[in-house]
N, C-alpha and C. Protein backbone atom coordinates (compact mmCIF):
# COMPACT_ATOMS: atom_id res chain seq x y z
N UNK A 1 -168.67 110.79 42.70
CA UNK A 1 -168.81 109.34 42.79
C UNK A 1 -168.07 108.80 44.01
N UNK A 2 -167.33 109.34 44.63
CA UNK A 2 -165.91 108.87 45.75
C UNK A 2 -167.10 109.19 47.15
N UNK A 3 -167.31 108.32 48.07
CA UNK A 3 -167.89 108.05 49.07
C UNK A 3 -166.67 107.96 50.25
N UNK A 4 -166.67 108.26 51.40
CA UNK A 4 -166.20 107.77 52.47
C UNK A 4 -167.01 106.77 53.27
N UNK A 5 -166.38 105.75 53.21
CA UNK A 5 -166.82 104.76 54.51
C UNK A 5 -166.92 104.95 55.66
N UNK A 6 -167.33 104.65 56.53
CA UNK A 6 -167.05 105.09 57.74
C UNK A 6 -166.16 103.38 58.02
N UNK A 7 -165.58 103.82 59.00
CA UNK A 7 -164.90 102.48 59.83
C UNK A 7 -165.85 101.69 60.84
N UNK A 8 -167.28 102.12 61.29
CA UNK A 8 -168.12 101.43 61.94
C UNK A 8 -168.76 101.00 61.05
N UNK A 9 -168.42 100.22 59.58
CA UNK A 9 -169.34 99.42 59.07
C UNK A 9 -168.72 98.03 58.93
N UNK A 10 -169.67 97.24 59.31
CA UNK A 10 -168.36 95.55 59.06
C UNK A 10 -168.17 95.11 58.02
N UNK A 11 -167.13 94.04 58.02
CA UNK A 11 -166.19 93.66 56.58
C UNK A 11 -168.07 92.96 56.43
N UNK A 12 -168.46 92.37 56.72
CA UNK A 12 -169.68 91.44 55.88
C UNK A 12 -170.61 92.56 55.58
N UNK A 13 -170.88 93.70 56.19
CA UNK A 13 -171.83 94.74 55.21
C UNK A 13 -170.95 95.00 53.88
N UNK A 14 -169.89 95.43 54.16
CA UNK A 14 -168.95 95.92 53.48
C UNK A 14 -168.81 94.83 52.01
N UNK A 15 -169.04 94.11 52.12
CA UNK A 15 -168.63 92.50 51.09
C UNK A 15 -170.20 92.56 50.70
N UNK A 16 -171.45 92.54 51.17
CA UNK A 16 -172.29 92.72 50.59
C UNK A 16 -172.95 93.56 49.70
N UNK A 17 -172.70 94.68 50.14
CA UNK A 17 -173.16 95.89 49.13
C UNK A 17 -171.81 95.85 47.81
N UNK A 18 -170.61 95.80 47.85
CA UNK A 18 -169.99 95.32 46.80
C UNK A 18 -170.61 94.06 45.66
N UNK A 19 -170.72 93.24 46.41
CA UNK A 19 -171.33 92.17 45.65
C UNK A 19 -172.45 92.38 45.01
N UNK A 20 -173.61 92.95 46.08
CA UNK A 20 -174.74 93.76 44.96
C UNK A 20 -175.02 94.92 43.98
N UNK A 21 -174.00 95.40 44.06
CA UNK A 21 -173.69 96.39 43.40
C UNK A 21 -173.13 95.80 42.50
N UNK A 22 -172.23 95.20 42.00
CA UNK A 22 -171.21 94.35 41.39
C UNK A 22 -172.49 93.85 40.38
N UNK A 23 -173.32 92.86 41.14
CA UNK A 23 -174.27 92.58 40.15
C UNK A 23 -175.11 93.55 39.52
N UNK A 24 -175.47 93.81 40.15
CA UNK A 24 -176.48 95.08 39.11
C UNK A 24 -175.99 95.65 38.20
N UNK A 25 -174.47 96.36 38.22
CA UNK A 25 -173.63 97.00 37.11
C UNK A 25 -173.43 95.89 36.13
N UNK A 26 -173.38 94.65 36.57
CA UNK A 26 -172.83 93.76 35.64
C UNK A 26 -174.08 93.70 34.53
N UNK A 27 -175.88 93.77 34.77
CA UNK A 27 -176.36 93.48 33.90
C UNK A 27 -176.81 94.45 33.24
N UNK A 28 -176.00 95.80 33.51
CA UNK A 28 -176.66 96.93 32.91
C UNK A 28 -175.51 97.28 31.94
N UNK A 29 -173.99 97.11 32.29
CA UNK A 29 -173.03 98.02 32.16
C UNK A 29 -172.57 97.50 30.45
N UNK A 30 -172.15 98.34 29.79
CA UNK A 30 -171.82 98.00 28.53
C UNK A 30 -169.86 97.73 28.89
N UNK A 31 -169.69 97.11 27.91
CA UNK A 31 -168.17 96.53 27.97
C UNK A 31 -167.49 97.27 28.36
N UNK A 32 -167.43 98.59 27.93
CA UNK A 32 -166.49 99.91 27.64
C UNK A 32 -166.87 100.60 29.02
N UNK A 33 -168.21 100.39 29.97
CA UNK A 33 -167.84 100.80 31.05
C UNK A 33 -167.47 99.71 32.12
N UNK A 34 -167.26 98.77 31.84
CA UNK A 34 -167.00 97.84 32.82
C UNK A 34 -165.45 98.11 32.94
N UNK A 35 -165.08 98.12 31.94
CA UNK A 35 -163.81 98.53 32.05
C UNK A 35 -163.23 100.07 32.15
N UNK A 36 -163.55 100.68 32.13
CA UNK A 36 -163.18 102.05 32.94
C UNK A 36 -163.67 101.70 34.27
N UNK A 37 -164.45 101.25 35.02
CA UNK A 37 -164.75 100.80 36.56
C UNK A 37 -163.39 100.40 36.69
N UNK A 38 -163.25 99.27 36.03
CA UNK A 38 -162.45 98.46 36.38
C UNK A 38 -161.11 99.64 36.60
N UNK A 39 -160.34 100.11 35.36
CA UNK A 39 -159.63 100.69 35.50
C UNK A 39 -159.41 101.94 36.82
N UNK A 40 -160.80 102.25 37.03
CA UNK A 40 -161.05 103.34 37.93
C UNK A 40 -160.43 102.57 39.29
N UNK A 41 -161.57 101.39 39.76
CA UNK A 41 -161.04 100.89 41.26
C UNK A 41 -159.28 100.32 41.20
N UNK A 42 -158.66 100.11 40.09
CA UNK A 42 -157.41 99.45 40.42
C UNK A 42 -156.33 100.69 40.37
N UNK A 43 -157.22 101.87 39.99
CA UNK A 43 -156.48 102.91 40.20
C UNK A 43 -156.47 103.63 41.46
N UNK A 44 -157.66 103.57 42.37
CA UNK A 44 -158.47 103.99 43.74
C UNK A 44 -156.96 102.72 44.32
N UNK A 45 -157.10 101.41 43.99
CA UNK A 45 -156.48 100.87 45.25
C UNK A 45 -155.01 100.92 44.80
N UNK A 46 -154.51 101.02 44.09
CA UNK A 46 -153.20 101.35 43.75
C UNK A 46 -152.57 102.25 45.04
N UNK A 47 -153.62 103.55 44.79
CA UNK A 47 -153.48 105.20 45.52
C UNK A 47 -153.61 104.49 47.00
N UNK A 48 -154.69 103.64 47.63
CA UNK A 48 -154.24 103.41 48.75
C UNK A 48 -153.31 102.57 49.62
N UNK A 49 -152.75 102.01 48.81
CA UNK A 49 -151.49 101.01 49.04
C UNK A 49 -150.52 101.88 49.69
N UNK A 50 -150.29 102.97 48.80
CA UNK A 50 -148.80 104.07 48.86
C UNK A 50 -149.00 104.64 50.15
């Protein structure tokens, strides 16, 4: 599931495909996975803070 970005993509591609993605999971995803996402990315950005 873990993708690399490349750094030649811009913050507004970058903000778009989040956002559409964002929606689509939202009308498919059952509670219990919204929240493991959830838990998943605040664990992804946690790791890149350090």
């Amino acid at each position: 599931m873990q993708q690399k970005v490349s750094g030649k993509v811009s913050q507004s591609e970058k903000r778009r495909f989040i956002q559409e993605t964002g929606k689509n999971y939202q009308r498919k995803a059952s509670n219990r996975e919204r929240q493991e996402l959830e838990d998943y990315i605040v664990e992804q950005l946690q790791q890149y803070k350090k």
